[in-house]
PDB file of N, CA and C in Angstrom:
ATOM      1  N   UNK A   1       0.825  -1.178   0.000  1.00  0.00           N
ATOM      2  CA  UNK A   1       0.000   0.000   0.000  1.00  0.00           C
ATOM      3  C   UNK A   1       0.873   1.246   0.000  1.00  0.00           C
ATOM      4  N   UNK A   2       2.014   1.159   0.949  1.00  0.00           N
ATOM      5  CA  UNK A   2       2.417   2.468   0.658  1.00  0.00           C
ATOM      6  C   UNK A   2       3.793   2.843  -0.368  1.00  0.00           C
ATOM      7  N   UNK A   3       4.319   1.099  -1.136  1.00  0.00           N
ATOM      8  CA  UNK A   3       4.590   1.738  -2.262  1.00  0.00           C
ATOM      9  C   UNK A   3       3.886   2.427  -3.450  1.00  0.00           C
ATOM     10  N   UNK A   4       2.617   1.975  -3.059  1.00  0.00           N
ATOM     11  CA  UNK A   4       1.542   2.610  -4.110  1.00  0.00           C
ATOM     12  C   UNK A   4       1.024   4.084  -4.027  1.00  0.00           C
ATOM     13  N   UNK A   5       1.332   3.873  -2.881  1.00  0.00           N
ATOM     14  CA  UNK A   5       0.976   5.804  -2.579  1.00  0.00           C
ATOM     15  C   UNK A   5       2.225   6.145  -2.708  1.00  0.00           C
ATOM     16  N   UNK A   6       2.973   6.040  -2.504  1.00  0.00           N
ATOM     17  CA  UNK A   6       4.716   6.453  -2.780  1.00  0.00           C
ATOM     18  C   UNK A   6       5.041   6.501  -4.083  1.00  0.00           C
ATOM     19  N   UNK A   7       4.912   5.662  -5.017  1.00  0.00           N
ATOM     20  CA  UNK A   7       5.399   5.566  -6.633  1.00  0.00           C
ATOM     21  C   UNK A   7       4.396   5.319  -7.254  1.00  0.00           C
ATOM     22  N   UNK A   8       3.351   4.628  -7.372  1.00  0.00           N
ATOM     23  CA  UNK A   8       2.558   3.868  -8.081  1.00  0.00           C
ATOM     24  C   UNK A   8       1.451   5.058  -8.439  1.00  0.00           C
ATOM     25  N   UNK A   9       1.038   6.222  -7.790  1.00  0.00           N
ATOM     26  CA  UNK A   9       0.073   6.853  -7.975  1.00  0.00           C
ATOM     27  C   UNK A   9      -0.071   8.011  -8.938  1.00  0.00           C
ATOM     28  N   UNK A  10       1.456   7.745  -9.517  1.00  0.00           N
ATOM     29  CA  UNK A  10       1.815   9.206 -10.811  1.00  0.00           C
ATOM     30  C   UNK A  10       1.378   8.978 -12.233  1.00  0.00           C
ATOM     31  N   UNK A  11       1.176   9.612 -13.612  1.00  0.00           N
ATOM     32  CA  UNK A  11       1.406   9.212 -14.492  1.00  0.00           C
ATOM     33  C   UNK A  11       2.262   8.799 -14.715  1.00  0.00           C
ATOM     34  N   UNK A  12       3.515   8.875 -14.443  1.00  0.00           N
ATOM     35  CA  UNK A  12       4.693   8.549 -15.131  1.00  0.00           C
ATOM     36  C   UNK A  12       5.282   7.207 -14.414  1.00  0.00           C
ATOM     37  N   UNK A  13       3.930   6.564 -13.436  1.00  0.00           N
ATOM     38  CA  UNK A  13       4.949   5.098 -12.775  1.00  0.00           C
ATOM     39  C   UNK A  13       4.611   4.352 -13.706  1.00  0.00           C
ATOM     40  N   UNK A  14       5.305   3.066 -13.442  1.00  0.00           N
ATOM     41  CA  UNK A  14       5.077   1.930 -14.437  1.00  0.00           C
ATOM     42  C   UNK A  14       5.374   0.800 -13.411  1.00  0.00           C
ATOM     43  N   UNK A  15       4.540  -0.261 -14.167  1.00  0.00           N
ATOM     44  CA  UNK A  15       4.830  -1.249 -13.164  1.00  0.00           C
ATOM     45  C   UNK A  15       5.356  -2.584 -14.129  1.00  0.00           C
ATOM     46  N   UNK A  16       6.747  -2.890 -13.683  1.00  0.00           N
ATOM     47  CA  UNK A  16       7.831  -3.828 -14.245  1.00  0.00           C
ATOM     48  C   UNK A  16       7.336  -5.074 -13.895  1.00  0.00           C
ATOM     49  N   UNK A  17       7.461  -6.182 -14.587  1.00  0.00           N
ATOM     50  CA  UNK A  17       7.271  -7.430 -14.666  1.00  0.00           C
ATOM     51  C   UNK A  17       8.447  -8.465 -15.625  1.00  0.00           C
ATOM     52  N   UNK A  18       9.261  -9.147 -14.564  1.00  0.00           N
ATOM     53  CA  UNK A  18      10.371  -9.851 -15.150  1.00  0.00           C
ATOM     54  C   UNK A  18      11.047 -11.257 -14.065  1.00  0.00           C
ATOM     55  N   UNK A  19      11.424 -12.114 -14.717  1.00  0.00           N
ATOM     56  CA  UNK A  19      12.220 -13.208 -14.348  1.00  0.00           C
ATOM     57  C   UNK A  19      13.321 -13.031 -14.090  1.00  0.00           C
ATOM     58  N   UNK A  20      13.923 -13.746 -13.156  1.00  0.00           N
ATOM     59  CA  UNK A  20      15.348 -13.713 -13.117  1.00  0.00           C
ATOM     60  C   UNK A  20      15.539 -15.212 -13.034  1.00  0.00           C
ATOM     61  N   UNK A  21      16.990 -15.505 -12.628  1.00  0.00           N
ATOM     62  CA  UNK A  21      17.544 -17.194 -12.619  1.00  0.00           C
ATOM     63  C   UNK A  21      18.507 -16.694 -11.380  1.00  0.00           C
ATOM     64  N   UNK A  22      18.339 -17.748 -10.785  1.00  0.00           N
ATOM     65  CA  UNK A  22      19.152 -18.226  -9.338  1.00  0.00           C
ATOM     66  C   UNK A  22      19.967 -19.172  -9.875  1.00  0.00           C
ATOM     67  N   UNK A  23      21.272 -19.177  -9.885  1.00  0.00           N
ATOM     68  CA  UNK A  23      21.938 -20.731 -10.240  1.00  0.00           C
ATOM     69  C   UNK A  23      22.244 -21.206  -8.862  1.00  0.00           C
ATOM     70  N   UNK A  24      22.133 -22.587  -8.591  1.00  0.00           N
ATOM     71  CA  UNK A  24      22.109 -23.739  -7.808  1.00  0.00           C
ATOM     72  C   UNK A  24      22.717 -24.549  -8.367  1.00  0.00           C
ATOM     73  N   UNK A  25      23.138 -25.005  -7.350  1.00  0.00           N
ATOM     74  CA  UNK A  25      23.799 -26.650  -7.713  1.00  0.00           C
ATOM     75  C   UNK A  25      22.713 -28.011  -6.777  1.00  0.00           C
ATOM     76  N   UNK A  26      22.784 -29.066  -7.203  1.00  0.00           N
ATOM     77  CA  UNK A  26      22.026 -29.867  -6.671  1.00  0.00           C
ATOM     78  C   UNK A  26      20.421 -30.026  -6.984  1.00  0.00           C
ATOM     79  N   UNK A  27      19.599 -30.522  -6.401  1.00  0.00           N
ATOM     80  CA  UNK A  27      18.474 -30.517  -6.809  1.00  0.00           C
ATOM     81  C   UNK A  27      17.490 -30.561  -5.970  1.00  0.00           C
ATOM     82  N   UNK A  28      17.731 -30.363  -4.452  1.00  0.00           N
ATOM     83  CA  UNK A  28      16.902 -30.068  -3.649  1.00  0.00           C
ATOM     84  C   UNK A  28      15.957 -28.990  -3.681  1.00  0.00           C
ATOM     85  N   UNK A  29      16.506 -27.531  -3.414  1.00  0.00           N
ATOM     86  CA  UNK A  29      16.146 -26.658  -3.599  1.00  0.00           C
ATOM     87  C   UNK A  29      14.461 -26.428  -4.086  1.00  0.00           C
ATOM     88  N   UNK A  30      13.443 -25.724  -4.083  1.00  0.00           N
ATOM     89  CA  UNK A  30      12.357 -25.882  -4.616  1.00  0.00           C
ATOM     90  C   UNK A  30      12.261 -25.230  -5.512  1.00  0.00           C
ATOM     91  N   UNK A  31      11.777 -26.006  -6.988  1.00  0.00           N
ATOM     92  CA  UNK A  31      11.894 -25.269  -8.346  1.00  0.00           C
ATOM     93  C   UNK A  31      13.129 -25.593  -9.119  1.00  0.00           C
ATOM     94  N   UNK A  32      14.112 -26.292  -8.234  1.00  0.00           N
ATOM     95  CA  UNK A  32      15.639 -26.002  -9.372  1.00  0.00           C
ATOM     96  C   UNK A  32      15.553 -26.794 -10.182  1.00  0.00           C
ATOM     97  N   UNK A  33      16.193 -26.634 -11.291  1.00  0.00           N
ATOM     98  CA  UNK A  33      15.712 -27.545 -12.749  1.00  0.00           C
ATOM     99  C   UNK A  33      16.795 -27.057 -13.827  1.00  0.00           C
ATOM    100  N   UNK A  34      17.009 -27.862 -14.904  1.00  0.00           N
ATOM    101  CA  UNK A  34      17.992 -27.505 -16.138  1.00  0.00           C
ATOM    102  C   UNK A  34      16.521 -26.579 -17.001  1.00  0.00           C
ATOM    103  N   UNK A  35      16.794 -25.395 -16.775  1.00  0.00           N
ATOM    104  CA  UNK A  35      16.470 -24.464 -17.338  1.00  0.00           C
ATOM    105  C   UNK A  35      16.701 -23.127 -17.603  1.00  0.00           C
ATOM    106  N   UNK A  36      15.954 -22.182 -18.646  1.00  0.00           N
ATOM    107  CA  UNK A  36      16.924 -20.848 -19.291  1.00  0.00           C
ATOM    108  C   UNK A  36      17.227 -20.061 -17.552  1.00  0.00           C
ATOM    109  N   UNK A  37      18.532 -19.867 -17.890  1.00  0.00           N
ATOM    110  CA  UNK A  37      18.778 -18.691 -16.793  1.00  0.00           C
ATOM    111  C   UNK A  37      19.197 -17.513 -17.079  1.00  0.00           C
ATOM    112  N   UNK A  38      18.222 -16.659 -17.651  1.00  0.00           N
ATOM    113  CA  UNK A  38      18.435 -15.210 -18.091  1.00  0.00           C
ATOM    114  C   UNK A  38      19.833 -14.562 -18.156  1.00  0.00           C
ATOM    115  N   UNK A  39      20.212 -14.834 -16.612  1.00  0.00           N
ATOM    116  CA  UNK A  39      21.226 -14.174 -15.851  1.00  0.00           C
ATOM    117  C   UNK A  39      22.715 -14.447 -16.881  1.00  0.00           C
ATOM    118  N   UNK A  40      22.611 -15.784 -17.179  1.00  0.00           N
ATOM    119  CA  UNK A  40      24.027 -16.468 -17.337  1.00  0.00           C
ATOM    120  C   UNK A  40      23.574 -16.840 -19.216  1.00  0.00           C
ATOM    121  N   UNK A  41      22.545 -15.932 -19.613  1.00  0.00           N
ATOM    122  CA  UNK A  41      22.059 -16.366 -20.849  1.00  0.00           C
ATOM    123  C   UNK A  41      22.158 -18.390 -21.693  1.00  0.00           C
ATOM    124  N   UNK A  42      21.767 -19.156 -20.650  1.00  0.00           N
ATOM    125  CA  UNK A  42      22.016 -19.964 -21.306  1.00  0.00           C
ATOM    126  C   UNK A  42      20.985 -21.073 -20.303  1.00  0.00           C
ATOM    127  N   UNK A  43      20.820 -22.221 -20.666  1.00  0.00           N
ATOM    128  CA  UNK A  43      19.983 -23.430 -19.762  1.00  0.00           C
ATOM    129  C   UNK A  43      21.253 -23.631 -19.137  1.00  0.00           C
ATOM    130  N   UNK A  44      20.665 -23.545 -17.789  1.00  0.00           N
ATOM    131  CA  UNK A  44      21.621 -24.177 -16.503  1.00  0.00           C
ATOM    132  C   UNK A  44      20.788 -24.413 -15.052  1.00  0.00           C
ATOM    133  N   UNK A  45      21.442 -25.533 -14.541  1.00  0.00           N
ATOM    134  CA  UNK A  45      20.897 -25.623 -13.266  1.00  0.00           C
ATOM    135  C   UNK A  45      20.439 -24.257 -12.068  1.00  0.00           C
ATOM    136  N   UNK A  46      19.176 -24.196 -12.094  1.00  0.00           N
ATOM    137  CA  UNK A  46      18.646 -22.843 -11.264  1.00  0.00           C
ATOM    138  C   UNK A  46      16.897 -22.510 -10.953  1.00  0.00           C
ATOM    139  N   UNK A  47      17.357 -21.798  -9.901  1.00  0.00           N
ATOM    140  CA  UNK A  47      15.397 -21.349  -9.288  1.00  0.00           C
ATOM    141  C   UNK A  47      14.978 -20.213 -10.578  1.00  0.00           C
ATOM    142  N   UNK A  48      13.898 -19.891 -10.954  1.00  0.00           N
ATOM    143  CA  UNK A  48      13.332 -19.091 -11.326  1.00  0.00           C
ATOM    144  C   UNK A  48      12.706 -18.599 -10.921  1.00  0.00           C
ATOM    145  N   UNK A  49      12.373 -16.721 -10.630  1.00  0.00           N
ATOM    146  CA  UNK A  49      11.362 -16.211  -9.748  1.00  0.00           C
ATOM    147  C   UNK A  49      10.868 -15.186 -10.947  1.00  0.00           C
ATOM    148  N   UNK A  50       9.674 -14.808 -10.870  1.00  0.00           N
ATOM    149  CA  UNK A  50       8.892 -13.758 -11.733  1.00  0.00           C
ATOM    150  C   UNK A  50       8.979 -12.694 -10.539  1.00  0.00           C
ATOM    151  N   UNK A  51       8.928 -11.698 -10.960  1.00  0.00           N
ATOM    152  CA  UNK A  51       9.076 -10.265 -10.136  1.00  0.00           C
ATOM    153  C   UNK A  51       8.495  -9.419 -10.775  1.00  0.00           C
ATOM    154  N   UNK A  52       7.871  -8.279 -10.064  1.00  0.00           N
ATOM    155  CA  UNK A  52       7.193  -7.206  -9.778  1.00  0.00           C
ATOM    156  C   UNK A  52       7.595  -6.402  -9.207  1.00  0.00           C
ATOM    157  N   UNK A  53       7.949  -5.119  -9.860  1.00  0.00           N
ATOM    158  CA  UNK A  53       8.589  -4.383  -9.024  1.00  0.00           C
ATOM    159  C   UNK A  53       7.101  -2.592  -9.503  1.00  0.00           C
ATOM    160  N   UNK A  54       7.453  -1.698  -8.573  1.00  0.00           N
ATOM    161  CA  UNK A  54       6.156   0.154  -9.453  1.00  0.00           C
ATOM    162  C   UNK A  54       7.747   0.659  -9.389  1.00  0.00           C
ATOM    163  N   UNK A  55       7.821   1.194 -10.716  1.00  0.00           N
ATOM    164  CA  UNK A  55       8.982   2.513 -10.838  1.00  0.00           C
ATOM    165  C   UNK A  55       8.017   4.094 -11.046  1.00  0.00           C
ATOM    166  N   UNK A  56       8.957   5.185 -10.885  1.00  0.00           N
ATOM    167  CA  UNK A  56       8.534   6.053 -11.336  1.00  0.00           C
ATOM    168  C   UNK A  56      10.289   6.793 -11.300  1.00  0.00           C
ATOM    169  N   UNK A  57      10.396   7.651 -11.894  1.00  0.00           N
ATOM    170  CA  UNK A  57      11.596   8.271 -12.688  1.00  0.00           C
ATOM    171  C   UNK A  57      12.796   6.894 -12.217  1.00  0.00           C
ATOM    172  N   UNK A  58      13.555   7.387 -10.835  1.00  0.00           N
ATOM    173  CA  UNK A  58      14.981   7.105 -10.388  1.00  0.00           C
ATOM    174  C   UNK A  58      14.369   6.181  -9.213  1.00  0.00           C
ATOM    175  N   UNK A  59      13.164   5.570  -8.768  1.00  0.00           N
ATOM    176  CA  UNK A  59      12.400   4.773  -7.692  1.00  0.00           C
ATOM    177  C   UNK A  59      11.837   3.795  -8.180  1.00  0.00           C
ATOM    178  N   UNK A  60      12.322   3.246  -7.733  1.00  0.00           N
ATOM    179  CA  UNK A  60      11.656   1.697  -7.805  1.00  0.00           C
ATOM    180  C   UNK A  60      11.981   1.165  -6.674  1.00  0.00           C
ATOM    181  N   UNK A  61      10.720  -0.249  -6.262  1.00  0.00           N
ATOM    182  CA  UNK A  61      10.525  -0.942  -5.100  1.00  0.00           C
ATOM    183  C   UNK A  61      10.169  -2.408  -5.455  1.00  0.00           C
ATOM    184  N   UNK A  62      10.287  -3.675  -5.333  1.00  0.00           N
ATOM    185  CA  UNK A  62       9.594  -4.652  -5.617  1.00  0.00           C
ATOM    186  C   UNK A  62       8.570  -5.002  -4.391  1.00  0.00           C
ATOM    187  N   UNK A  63       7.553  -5.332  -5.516  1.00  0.00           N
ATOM    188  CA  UNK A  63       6.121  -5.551  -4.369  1.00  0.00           C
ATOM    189  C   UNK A  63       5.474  -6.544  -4.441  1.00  0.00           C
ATOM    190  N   UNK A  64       6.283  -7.802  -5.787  1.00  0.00           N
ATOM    191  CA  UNK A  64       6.091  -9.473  -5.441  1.00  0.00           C
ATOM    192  C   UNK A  64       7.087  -9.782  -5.729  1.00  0.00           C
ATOM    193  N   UNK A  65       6.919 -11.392  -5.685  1.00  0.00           N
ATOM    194  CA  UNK A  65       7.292 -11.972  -6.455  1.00  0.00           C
ATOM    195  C   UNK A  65       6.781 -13.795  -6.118  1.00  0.00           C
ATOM    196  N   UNK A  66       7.123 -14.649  -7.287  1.00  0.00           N
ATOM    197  CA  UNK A  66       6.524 -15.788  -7.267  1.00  0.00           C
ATOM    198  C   UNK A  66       7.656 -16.693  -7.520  1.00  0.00           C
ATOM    199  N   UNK A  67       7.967 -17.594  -6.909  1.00  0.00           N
ATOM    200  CA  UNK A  67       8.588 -18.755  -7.414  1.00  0.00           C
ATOM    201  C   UNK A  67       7.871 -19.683  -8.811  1.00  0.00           C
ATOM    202  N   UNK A  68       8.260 -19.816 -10.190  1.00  0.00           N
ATOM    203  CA  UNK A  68       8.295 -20.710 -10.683  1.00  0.00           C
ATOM    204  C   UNK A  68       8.763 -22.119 -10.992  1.00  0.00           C
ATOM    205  N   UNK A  69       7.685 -22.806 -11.001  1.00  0.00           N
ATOM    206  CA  UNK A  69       7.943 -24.177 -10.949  1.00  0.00           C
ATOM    207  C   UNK A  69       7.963 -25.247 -12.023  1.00  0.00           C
ATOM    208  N   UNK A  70       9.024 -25.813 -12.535  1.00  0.00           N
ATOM    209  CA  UNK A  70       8.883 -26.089 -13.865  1.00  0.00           C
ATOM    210  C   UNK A  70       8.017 -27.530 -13.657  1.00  0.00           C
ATOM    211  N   UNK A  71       7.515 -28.011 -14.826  1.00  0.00           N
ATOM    212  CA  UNK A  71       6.652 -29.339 -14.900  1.00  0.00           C
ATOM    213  C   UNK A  71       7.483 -30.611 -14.315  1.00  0.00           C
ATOM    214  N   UNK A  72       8.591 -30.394 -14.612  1.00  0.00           N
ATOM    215  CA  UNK A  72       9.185 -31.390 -13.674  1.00  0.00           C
ATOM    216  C   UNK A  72       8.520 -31.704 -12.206  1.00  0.00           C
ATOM    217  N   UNK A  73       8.988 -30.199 -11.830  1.00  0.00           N
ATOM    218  CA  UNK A  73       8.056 -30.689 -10.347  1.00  0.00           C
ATOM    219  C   UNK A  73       6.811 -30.505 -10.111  1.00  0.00           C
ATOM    220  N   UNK A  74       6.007 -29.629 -10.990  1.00  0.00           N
ATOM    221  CA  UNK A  74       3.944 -29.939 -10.345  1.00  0.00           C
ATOM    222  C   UNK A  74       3.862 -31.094 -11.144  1.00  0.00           C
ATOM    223  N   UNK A  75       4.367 -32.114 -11.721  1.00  0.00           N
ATOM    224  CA  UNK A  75       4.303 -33.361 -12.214  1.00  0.00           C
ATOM    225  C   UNK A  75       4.833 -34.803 -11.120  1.00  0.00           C
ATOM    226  N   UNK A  76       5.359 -34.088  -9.975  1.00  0.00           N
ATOM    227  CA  UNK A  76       6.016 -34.899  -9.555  1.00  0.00           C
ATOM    228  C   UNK A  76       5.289 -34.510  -7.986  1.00  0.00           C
ATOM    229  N   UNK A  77       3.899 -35.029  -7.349  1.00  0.00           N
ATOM    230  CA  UNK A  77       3.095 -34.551  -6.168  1.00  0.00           C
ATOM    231  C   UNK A  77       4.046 -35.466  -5.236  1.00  0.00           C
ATOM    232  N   UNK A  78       4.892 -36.247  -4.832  1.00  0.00           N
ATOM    233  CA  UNK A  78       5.666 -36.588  -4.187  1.00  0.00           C
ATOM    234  C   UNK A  78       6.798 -35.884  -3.594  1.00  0.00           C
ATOM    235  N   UNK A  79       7.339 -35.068  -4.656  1.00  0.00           N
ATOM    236  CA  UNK A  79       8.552 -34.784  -4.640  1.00  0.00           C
ATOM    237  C   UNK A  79       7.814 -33.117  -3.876  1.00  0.00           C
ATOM    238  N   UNK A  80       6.825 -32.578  -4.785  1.00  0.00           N
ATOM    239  CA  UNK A  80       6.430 -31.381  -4.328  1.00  0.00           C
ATOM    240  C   UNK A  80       5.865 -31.854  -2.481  1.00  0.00           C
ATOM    241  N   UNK A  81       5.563 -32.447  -2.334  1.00  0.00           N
ATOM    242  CA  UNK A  81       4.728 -32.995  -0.795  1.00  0.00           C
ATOM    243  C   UNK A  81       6.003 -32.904   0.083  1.00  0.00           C
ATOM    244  N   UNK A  82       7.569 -33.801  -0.297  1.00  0.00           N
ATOM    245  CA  UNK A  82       8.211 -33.728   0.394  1.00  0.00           C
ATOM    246  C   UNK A  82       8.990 -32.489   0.745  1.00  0.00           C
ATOM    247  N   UNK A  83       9.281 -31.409   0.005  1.00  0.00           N
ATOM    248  CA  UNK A  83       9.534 -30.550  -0.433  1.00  0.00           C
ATOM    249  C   UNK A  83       9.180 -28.784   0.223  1.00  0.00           C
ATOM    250  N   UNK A  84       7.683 -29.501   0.858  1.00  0.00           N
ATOM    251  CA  UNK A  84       6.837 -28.572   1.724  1.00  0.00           C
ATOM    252  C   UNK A  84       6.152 -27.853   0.856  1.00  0.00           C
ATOM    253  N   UNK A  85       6.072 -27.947  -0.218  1.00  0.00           N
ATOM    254  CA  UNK A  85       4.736 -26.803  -1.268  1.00  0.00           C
ATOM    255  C   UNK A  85       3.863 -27.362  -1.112  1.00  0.00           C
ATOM    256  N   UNK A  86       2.607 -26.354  -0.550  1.00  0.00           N
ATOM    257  CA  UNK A  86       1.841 -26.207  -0.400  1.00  0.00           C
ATOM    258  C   UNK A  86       0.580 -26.787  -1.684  1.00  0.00           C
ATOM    259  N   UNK A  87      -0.518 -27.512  -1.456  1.00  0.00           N
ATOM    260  CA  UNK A  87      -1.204 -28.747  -2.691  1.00  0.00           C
ATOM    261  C   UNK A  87      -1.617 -27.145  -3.405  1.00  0.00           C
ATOM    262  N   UNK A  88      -2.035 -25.870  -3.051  1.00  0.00           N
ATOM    263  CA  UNK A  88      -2.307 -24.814  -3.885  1.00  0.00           C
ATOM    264  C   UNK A  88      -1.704 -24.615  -4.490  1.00  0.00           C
ATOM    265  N   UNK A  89      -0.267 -24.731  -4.640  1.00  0.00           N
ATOM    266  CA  UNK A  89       1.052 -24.200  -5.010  1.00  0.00           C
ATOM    267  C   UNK A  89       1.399 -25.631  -5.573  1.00  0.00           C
ATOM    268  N   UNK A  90       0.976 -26.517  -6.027  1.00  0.00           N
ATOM    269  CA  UNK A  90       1.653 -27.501  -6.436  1.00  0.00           C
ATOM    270  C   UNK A  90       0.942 -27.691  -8.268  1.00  0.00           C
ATOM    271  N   UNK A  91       0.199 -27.023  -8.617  1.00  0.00           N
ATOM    272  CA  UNK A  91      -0.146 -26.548  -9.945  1.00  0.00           C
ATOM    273  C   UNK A  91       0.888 -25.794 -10.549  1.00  0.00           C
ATOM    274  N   UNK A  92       1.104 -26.115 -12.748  1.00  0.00           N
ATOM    275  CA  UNK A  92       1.468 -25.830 -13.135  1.00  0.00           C
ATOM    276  C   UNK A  92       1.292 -24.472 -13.860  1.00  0.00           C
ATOM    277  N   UNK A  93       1.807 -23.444 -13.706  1.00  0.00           N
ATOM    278  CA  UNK A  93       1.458 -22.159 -14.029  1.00  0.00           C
ATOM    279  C   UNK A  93       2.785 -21.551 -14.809  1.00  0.00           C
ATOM    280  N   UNK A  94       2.515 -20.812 -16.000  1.00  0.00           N
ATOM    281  CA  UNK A  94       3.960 -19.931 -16.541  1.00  0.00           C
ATOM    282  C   UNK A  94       4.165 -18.763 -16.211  1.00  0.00           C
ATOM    283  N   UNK A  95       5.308 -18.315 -16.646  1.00  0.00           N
ATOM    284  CA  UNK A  95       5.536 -16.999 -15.834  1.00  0.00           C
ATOM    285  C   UNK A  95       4.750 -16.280 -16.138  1.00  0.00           C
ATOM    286  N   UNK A  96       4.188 -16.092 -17.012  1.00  0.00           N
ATOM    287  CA  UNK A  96       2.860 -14.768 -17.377  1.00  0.00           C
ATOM    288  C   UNK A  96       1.574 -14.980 -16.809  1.00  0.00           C
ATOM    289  N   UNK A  97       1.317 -16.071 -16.082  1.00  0.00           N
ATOM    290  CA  UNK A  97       0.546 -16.346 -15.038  1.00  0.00           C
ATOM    291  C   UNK A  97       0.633 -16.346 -14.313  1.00  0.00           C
ATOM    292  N   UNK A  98       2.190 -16.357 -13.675  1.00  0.00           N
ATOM    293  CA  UNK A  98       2.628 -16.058 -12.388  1.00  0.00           C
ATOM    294  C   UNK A  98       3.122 -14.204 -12.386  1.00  0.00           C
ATOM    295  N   UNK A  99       3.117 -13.825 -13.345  1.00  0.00           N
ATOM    296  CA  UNK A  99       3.147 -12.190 -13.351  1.00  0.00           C
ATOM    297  C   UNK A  99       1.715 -11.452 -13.055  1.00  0.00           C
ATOM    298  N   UNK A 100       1.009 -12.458 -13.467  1.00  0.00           N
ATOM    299  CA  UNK A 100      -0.550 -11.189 -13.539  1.00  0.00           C
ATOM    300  C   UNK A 100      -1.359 -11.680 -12.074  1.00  0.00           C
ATOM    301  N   UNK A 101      -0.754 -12.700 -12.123  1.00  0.00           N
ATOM    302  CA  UNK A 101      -1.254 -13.229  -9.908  1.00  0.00           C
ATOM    303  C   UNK A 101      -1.094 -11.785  -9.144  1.00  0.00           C
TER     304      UNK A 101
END
């Protein structure tokens, strides 16, 4: 709320919507998977998060963000169960569905 009264309430804010890549090693982690990692421009072992951030000129704040989960794991209700995600959170969704959440 009060980045929204702070930045969000001008003409000139905008509100950003983008992925990043976490690289990881291993495969515990929740979400990690051989997939694109923006960061390192290439498929590599890593978390993916969608983000939300309101700018206005030289301000910006982030005010989500979502873990993405590749089909590997909402395909795998075992692995997600052991894992601790939540059965709401254990559906397959893409990042542009996880941006407009």
């Amino acid at each position: 709320m009060e980045a929204d009264q702070l930045i969000g309430g001008a003409e000139d804010s905008a509100l950003l919507l983008d992925e990043s890549g976490i690289s990881k090693k291993g495969t515990r982690s929740v979400g990690v998977s051989r997939q694109w990692n923006g960061r390192l421009g290439k498929v590599d072992n890593c978390q993916v998060g969608v983000f939300a951030a309101l700018s206005r000129g030289s301000f910006a704040t982030l005010i989500d963000v979502r873990l993405y989960l590749p089909r590997k794991w909402t395909d795998n209700k075992a692995r997600c169960d052991g894992a601790g995600i939540p059965i709401e959170a254990q559906r397959f969704k893409t990042k542009p569905e996880l941006a407009l959440e």
